[in-house]
C-alpha atoms as a PDB file:
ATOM      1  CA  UNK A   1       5.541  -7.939   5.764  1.00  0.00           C
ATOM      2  CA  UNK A   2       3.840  -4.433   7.177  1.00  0.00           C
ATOM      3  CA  UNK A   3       5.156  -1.345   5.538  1.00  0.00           C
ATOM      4  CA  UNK A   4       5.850   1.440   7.854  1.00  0.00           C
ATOM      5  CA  UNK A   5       5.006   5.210   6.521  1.00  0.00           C
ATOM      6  CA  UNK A   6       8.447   5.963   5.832  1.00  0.00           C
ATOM      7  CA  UNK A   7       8.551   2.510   3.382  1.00  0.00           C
ATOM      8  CA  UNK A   8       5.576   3.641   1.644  1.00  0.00           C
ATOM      9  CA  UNK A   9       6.838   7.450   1.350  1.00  0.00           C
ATOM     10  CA  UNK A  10      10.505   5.278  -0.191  1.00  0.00           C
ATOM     11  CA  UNK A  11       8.039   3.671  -2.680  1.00  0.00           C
ATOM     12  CA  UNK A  12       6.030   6.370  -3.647  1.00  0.00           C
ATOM     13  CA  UNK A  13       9.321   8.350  -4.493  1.00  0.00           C
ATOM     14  CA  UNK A  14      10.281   5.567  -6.380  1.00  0.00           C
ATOM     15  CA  UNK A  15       6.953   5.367  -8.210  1.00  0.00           C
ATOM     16  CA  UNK A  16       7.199   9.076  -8.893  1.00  0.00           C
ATOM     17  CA  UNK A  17      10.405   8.466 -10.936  1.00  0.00           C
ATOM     18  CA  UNK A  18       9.089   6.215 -13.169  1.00  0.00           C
ATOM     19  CA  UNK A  19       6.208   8.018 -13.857  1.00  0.00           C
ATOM     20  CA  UNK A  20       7.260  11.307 -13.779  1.00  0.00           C
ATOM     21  CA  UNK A  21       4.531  13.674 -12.805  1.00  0.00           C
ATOM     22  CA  UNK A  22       1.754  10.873 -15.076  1.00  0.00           C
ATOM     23  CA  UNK A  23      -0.606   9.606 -12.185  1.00  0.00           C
ATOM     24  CA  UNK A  24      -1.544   6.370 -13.659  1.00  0.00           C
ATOM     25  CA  UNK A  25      -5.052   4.755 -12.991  1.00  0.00           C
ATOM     26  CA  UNK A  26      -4.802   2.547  -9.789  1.00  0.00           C
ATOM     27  CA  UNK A  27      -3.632  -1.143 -10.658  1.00  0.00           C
ATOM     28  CA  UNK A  28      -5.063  -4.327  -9.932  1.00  0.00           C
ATOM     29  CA  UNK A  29      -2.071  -5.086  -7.340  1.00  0.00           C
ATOM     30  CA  UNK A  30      -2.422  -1.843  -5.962  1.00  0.00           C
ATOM     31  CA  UNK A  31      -6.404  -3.161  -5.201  1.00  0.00           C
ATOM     32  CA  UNK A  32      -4.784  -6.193  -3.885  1.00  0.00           C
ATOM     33  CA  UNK A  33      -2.389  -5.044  -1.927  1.00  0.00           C
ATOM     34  CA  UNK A  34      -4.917  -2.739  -0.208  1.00  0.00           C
ATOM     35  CA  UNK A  35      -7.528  -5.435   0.169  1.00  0.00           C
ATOM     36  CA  UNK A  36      -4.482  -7.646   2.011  1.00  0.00           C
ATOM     37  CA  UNK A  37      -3.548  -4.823   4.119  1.00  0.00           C
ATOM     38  CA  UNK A  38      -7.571  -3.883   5.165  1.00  0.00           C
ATOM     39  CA  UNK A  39      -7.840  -7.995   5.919  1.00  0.00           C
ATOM     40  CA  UNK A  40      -4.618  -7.839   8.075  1.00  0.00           C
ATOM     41  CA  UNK A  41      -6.040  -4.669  10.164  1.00  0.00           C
ATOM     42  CA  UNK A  42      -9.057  -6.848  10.673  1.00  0.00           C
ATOM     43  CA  UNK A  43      -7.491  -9.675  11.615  1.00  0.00           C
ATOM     44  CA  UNK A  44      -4.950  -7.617  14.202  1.00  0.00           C
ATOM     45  CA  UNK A  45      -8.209  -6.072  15.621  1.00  0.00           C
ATOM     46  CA  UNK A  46     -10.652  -8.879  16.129  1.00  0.00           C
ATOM     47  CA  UNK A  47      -7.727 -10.567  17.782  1.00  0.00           C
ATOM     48  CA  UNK A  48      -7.525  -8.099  20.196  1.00  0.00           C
ATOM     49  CA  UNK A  49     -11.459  -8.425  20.952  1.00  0.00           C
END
């Protein structure tokens, strides 16, 4: 599942509400979800090599 920008903008506005203005310290998931993403860029490119 890729998220598009407009999906992340959606979940960052979401985010926003629960925090309200209090930017929390980055999360483990968030780490992991960036690490998956970074792998799947990766992946996409050395495929196209």
């Amino acid at each position: 599942m890729t998220a598009t920008g407009r999906n992340r903008d959606e979940v960052a506005r979401e985010r926003a509400k629960y925090f309200e203005g209090v930017k929390p310290l980055v999360t483990r998931q968030e780490v992991d979800e960036a690490i998956a993403e970074q792998r799947r860029i990766w992946e996409q490119q050395n495929q196209q090599q």
